[in-house]
Protein backbone atom coordinates (compact mmCIF):
# COMPACT_ATOMS: atom_id res chain seq x y z
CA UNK A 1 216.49 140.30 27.95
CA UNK A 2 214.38 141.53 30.76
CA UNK A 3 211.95 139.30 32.44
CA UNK A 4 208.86 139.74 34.41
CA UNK A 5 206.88 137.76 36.62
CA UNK A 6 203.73 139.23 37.85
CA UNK A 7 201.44 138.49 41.44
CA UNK A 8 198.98 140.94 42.67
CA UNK A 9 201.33 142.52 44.88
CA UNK A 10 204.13 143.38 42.17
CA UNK A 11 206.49 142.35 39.75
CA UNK A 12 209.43 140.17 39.91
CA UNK A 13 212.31 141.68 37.39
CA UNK A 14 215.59 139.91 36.16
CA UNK A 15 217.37 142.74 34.14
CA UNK A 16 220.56 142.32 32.57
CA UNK A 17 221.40 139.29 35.37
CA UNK A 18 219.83 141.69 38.52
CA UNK A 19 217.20 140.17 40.49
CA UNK A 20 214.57 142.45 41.97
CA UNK A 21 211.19 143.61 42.95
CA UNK A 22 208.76 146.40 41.99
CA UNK A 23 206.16 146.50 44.26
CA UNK A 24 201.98 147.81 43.51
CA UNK A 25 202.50 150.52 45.10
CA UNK A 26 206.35 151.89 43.24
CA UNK A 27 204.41 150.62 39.80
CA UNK A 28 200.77 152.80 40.74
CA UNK A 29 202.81 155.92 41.68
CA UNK A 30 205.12 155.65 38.47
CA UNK A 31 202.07 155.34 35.86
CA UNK A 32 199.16 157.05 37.80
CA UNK A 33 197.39 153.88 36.96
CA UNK A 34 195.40 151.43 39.01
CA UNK A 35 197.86 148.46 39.28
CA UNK A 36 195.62 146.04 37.27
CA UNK A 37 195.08 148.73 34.92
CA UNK A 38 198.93 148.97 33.75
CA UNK A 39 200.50 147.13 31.15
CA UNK A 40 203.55 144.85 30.57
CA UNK A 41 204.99 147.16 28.35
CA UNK A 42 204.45 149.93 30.59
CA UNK A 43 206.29 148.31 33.48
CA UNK A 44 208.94 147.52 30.97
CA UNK A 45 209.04 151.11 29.92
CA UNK A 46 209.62 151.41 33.88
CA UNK A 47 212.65 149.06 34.10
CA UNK A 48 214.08 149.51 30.45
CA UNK A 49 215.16 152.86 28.89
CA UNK A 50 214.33 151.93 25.50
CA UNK A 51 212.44 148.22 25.39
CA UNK A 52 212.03 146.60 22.25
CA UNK A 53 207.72 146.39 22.63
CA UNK A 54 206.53 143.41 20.44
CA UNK A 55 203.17 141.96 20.59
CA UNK A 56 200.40 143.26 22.01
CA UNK A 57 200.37 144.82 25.41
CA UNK A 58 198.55 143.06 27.87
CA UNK A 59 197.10 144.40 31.88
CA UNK A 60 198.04 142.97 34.42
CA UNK A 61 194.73 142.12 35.77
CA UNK A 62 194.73 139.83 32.79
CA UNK A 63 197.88 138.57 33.18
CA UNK A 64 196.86 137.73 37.30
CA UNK A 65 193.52 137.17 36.98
């Protein structure tokens, strides 16, 4: 199970027991997307090879703001 923990610099990952962080800029670059523009599922598309998607995708400026 991955988890994610978003601020509105970046993302705090724990994947498969490995602590780390993607930061605004590493998650901008990889989607070509304004930070608060990207989804969970596309940062989980980011971290995960295949991710199991359920539920609806929500942006991060929702999630933050």
């Amino acid at each position: 199970m991955t988890t994610l923990s978003f601020d509105e610099d970046g993302v705090d990952v724990v994947y498969e027991g490995t602590e780390f962080r993607l930061s605004k800029d590493l998650i901008e670059g990889a989607t070509g997307k304004s930070y608060f523009d990207v989804t969970d599922h596309e940062v989980l598309q980011i971290v995960e090879e295949s991710p199991d998607l359920a539920g609806e995708p929500r942006r991060i400026g929702d999630v933050v703001g």
